[in-house]
C-alpha atoms as a PDB file:
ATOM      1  CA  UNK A   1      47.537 -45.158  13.038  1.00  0.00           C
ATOM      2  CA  UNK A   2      44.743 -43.509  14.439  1.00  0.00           C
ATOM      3  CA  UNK A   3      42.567 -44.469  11.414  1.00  0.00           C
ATOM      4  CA  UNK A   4      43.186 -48.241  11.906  1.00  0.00           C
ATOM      5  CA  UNK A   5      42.439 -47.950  15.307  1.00  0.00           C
ATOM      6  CA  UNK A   6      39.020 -46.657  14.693  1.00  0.00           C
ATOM      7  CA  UNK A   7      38.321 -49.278  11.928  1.00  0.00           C
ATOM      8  CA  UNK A   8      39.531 -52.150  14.138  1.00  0.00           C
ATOM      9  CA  UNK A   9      36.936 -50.455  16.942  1.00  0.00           C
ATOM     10  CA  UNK A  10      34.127 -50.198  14.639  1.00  0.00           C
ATOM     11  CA  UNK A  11      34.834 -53.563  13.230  1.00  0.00           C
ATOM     12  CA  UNK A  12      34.700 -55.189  17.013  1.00  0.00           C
ATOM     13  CA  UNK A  13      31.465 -53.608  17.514  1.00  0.00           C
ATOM     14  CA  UNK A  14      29.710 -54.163  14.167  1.00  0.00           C
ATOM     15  CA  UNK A  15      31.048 -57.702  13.042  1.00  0.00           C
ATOM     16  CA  UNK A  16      30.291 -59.793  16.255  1.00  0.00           C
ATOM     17  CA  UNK A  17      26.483 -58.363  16.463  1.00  0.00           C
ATOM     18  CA  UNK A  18      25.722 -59.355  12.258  1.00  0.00           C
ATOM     19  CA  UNK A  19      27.588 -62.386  12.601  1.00  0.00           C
ATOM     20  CA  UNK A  20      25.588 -63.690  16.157  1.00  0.00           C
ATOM     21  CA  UNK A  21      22.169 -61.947  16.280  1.00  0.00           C
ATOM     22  CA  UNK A  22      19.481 -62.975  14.064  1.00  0.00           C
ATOM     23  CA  UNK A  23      16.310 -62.148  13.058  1.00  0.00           C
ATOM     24  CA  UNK A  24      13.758 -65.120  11.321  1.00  0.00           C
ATOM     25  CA  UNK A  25      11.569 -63.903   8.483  1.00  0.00           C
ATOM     26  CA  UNK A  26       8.608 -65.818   9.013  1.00  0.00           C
ATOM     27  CA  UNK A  27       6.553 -65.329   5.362  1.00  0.00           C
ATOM     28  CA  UNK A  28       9.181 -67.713   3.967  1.00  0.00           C
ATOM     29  CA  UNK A  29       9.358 -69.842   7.468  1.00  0.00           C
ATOM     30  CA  UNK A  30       7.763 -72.843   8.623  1.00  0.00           C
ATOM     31  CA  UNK A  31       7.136 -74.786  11.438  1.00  0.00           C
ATOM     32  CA  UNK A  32       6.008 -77.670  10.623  1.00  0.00           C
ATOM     33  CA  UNK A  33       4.707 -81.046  11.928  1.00  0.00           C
ATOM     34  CA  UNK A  34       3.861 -84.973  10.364  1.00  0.00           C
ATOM     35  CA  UNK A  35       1.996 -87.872  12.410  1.00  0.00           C
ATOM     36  CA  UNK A  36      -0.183 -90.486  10.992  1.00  0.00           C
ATOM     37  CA  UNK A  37      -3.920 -90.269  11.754  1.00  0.00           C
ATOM     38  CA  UNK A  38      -6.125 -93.659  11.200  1.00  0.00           C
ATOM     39  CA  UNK A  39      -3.694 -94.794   8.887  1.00  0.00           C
ATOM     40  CA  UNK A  40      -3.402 -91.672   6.726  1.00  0.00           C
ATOM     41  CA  UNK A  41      -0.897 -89.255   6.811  1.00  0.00           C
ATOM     42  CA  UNK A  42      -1.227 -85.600   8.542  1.00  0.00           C
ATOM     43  CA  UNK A  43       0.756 -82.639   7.497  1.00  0.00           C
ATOM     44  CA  UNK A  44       0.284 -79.745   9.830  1.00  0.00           C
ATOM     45  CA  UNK A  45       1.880 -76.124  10.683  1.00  0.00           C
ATOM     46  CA  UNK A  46       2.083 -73.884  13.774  1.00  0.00           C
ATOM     47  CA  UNK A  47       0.996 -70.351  11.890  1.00  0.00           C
ATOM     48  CA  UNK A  48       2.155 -68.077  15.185  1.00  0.00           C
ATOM     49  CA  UNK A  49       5.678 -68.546  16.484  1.00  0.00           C
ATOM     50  CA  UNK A  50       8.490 -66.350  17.180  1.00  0.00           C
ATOM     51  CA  UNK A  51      12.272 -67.029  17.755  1.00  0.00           C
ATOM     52  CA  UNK A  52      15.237 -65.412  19.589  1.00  0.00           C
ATOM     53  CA  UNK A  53      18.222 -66.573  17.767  1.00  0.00           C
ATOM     54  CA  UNK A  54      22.121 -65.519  18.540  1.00  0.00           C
ATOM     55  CA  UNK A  55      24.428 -68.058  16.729  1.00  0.00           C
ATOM     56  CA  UNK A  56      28.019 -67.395  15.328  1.00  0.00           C
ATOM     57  CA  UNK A  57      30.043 -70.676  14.119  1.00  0.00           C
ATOM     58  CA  UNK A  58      32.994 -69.501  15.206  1.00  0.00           C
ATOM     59  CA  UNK A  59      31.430 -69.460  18.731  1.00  0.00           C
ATOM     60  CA  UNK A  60      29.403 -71.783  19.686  1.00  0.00           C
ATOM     61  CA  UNK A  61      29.965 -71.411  23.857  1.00  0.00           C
ATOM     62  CA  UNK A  62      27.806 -68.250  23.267  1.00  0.00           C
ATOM     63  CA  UNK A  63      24.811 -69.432  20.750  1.00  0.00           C
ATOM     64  CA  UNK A  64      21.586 -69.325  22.396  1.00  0.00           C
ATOM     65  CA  UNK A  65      17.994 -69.871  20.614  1.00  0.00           C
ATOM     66  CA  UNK A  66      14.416 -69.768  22.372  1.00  0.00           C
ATOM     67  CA  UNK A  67      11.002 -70.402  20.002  1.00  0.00           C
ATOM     68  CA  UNK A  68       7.728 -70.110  21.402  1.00  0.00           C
ATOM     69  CA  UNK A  69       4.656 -71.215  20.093  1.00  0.00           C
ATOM     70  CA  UNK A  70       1.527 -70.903  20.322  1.00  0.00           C
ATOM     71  CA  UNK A  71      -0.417 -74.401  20.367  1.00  0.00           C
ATOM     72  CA  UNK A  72      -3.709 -72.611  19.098  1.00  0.00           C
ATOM     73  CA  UNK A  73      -1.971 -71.452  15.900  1.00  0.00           C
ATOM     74  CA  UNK A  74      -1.717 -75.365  14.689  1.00  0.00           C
ATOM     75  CA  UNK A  75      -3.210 -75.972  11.128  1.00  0.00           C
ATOM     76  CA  UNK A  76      -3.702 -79.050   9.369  1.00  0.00           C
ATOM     77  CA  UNK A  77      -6.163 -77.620   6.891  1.00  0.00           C
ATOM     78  CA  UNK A  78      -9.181 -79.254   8.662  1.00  0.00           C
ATOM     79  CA  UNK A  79     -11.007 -77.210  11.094  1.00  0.00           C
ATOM     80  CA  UNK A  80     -12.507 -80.108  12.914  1.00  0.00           C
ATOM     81  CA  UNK A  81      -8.957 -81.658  13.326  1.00  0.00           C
ATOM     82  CA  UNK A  82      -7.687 -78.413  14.670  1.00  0.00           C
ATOM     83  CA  UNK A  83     -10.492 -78.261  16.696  1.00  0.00           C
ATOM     84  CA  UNK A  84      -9.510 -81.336  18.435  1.00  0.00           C
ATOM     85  CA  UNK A  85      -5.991 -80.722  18.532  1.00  0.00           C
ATOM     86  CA  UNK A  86      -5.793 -77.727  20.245  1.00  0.00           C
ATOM     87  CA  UNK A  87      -8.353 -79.294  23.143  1.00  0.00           C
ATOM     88  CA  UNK A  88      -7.454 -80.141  26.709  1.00  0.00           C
ATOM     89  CA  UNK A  89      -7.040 -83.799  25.654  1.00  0.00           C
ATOM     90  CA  UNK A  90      -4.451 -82.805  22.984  1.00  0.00           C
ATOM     91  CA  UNK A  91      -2.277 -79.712  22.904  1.00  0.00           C
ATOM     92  CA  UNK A  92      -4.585 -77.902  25.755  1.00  0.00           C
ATOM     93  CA  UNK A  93      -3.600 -74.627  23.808  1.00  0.00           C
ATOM     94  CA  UNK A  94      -6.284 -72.353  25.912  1.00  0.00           C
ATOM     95  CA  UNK A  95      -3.744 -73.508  28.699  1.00  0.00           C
ATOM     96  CA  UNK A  96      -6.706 -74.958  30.865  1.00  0.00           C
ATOM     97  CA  UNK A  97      -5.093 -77.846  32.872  1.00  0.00           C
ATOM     98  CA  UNK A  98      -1.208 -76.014  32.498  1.00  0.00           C
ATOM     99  CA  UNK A  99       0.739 -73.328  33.550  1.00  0.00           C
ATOM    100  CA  UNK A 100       2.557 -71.735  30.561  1.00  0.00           C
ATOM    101  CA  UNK A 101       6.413 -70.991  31.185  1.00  0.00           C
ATOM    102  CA  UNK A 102       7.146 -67.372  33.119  1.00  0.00           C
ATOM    103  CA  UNK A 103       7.081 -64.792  30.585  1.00  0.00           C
ATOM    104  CA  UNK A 104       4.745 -66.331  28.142  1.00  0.00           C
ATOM    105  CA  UNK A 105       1.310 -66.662  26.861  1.00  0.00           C
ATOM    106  CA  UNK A 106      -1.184 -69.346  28.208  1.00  0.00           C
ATOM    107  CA  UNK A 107      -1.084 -72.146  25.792  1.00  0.00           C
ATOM    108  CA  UNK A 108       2.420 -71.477  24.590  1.00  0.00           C
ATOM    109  CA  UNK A 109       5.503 -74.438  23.382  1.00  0.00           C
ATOM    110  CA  UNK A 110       8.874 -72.832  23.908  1.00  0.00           C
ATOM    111  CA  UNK A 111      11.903 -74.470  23.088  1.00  0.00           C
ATOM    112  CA  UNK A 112      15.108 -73.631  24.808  1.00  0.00           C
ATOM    113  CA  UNK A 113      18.301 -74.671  23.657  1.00  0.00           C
ATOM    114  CA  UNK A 114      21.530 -75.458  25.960  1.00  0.00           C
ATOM    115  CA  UNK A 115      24.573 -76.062  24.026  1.00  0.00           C
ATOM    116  CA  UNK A 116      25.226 -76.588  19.867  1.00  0.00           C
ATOM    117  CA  UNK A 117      28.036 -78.379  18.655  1.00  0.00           C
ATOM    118  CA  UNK A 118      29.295 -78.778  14.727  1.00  0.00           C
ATOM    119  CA  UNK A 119      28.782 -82.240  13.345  1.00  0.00           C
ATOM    120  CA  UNK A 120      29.941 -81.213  10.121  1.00  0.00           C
ATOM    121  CA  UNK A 121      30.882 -78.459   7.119  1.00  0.00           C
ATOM    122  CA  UNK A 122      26.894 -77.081   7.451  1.00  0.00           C
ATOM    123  CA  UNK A 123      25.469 -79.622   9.919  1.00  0.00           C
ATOM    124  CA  UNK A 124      25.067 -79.159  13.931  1.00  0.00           C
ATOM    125  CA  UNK A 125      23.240 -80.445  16.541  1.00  0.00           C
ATOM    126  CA  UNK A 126      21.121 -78.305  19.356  1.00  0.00           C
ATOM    127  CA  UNK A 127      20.424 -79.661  22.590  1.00  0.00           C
ATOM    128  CA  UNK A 128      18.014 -78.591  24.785  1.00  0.00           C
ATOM    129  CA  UNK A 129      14.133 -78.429  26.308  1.00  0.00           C
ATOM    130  CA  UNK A 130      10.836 -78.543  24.880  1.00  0.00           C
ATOM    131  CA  UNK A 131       8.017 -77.626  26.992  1.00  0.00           C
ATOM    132  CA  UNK A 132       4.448 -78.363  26.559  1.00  0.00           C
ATOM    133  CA  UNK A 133       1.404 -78.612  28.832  1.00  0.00           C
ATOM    134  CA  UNK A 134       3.320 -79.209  31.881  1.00  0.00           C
ATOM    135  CA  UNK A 135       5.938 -81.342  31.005  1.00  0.00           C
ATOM    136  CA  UNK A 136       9.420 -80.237  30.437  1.00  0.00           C
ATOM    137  CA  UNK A 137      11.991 -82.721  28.345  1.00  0.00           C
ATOM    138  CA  UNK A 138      15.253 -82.831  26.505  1.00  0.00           C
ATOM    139  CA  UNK A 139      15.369 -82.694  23.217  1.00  0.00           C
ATOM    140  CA  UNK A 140      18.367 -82.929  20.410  1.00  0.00           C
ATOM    141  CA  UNK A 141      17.786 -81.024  17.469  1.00  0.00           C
ATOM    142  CA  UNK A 142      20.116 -81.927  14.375  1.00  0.00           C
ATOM    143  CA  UNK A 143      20.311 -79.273  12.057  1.00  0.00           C
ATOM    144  CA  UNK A 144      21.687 -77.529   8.896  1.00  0.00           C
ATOM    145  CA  UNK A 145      22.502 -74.359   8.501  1.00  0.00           C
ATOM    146  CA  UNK A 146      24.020 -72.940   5.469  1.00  0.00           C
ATOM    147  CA  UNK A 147      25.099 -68.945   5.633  1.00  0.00           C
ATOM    148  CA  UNK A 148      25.637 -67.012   2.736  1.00  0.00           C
ATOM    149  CA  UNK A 149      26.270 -62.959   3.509  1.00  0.00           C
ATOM    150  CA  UNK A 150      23.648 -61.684   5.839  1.00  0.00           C
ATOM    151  CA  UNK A 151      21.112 -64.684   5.456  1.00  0.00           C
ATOM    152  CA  UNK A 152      21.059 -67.643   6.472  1.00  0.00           C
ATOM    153  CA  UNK A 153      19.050 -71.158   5.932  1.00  0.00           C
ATOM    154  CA  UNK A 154      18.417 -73.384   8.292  1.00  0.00           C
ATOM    155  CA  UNK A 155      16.270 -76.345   8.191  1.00  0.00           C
ATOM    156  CA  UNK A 156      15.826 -79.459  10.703  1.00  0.00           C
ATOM    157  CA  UNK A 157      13.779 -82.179  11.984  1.00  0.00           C
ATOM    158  CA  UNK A 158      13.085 -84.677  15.232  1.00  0.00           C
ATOM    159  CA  UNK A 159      10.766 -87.595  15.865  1.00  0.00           C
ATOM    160  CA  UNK A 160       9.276 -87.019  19.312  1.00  0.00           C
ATOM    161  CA  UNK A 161       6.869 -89.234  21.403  1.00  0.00           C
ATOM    162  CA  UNK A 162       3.708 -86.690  22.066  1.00  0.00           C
ATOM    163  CA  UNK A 163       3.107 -88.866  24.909  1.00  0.00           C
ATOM    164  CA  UNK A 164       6.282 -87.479  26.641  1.00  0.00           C
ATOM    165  CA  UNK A 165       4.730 -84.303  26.542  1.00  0.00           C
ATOM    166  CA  UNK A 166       0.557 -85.445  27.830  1.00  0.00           C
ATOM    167  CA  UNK A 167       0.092 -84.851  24.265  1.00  0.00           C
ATOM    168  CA  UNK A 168      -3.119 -87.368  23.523  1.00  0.00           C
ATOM    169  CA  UNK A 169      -5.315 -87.860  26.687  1.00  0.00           C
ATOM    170  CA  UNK A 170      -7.495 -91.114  27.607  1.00  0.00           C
ATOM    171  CA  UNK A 171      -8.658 -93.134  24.298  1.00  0.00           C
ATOM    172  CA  UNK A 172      -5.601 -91.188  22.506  1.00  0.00           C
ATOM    173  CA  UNK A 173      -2.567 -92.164  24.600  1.00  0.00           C
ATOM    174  CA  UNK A 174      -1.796 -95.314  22.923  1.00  0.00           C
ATOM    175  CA  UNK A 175      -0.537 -95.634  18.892  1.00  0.00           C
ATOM    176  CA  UNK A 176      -4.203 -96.509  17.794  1.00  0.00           C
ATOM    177  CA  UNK A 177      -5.927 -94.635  15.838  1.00  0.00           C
ATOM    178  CA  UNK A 178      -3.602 -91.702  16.109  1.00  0.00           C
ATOM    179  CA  UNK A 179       0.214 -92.233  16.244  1.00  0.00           C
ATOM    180  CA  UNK A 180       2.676 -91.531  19.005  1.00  0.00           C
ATOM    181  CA  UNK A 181       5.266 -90.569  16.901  1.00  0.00           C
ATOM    182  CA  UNK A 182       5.279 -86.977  15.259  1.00  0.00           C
ATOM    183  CA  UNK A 183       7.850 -85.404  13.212  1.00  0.00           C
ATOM    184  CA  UNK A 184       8.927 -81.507  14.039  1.00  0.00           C
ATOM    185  CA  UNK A 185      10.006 -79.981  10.291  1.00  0.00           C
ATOM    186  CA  UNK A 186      11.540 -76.394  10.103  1.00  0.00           C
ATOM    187  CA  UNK A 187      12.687 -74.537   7.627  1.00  0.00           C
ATOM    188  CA  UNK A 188      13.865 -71.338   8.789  1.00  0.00           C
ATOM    189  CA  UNK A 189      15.426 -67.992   6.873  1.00  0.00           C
ATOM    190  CA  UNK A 190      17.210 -65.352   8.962  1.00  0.00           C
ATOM    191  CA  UNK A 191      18.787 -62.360   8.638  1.00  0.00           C
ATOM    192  CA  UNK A 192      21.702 -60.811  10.462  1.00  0.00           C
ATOM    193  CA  UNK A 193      20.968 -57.664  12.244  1.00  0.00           C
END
């Protein structure tokens, strides 16, 4: 009796910590983003990001996830374009006209989420805030997530409005010649620790 008791202890501290806590291996991760610039369209990708993930189906009352990122990191594969989206007219990502959220670097995104729900077998949906510059706003993230073992693959996307955000100062605020509309892409692979 004694030996079950110890396997049913060791199995209420070890199972709950794989199934909840995560950790996101970023060589096959990405963190992407799509707009359209004078007509053509942009494919782009934050390069520096990191994420805090603790997520367990059965449980969704106690899933949490916060990703910060840094603005400078953004790559479109032209260096003038990434020039003039990480300026104070666009993402601001030296942090020059912002304070960054407590606890992180100048020039930082982070993404906090405040409640998941299950919206089907693999599919969810994650509320919760994106800020940027100095704005603060609610997002919904739908997602799907697909765990097999000790990994698991998650991928999502979202339309947002960059001018919610500041995102696109003065000539650039309006639709014309770069859109307000940009798609958030990620593709994320985690492993339970």
């Amino acid at each position: 009796m004694k030996y079950l008791s110890a396997f049913a202890l060791a199995a209420a501290l070890v199972v709950p910590a794989a199934a909840a806590n995560w950790t996101v291996d970023p060589a096959r991760s990405t963190l992407g983003f799509e707009f359209v610039a004078q007509g053509a369209p942009v494919t782009a990708a934050f390069k520096e990001w990191t994420a805090t993930i603790s997520f367990d189906p059965a449980d969704l009352s106690t899933a949490n996830a916060r990703v910060v990122i840094s603005l400078m990191s953004a790559n479109s594969g032209s260096r003038e374009r990434d020039g003039k989206m990480t300026s104070k007219s666009w993402f601001d990502a030296k942090g020059e006209s912002f304070a960054a959220p407590e606890g992180v670097p100048p020039g930082s995104a982070v993404f906090q989420t405040t409640a998941f729900r299950q919206t089907g077998d693999t599919t969810y949906e994650a509320d919760g805030t994106l800020t940027m510059r100095d704005a603060t706003k609610p997002v919904t993230l739908p997602f799907t997530l697909v765990i097999e073992g000790a990994e698991a693959h998650m991928t999502g996307s979202v339309t947002l409005n960059r001018n919610d955000w500041g995102v696109g100062q003065g000539q650039y605020a309006g639709d014309d010649p770069v859109a307000t509309a940009v798609k958030v892409n990620i593709d994320l692979y985690a492993t339970a620790q």
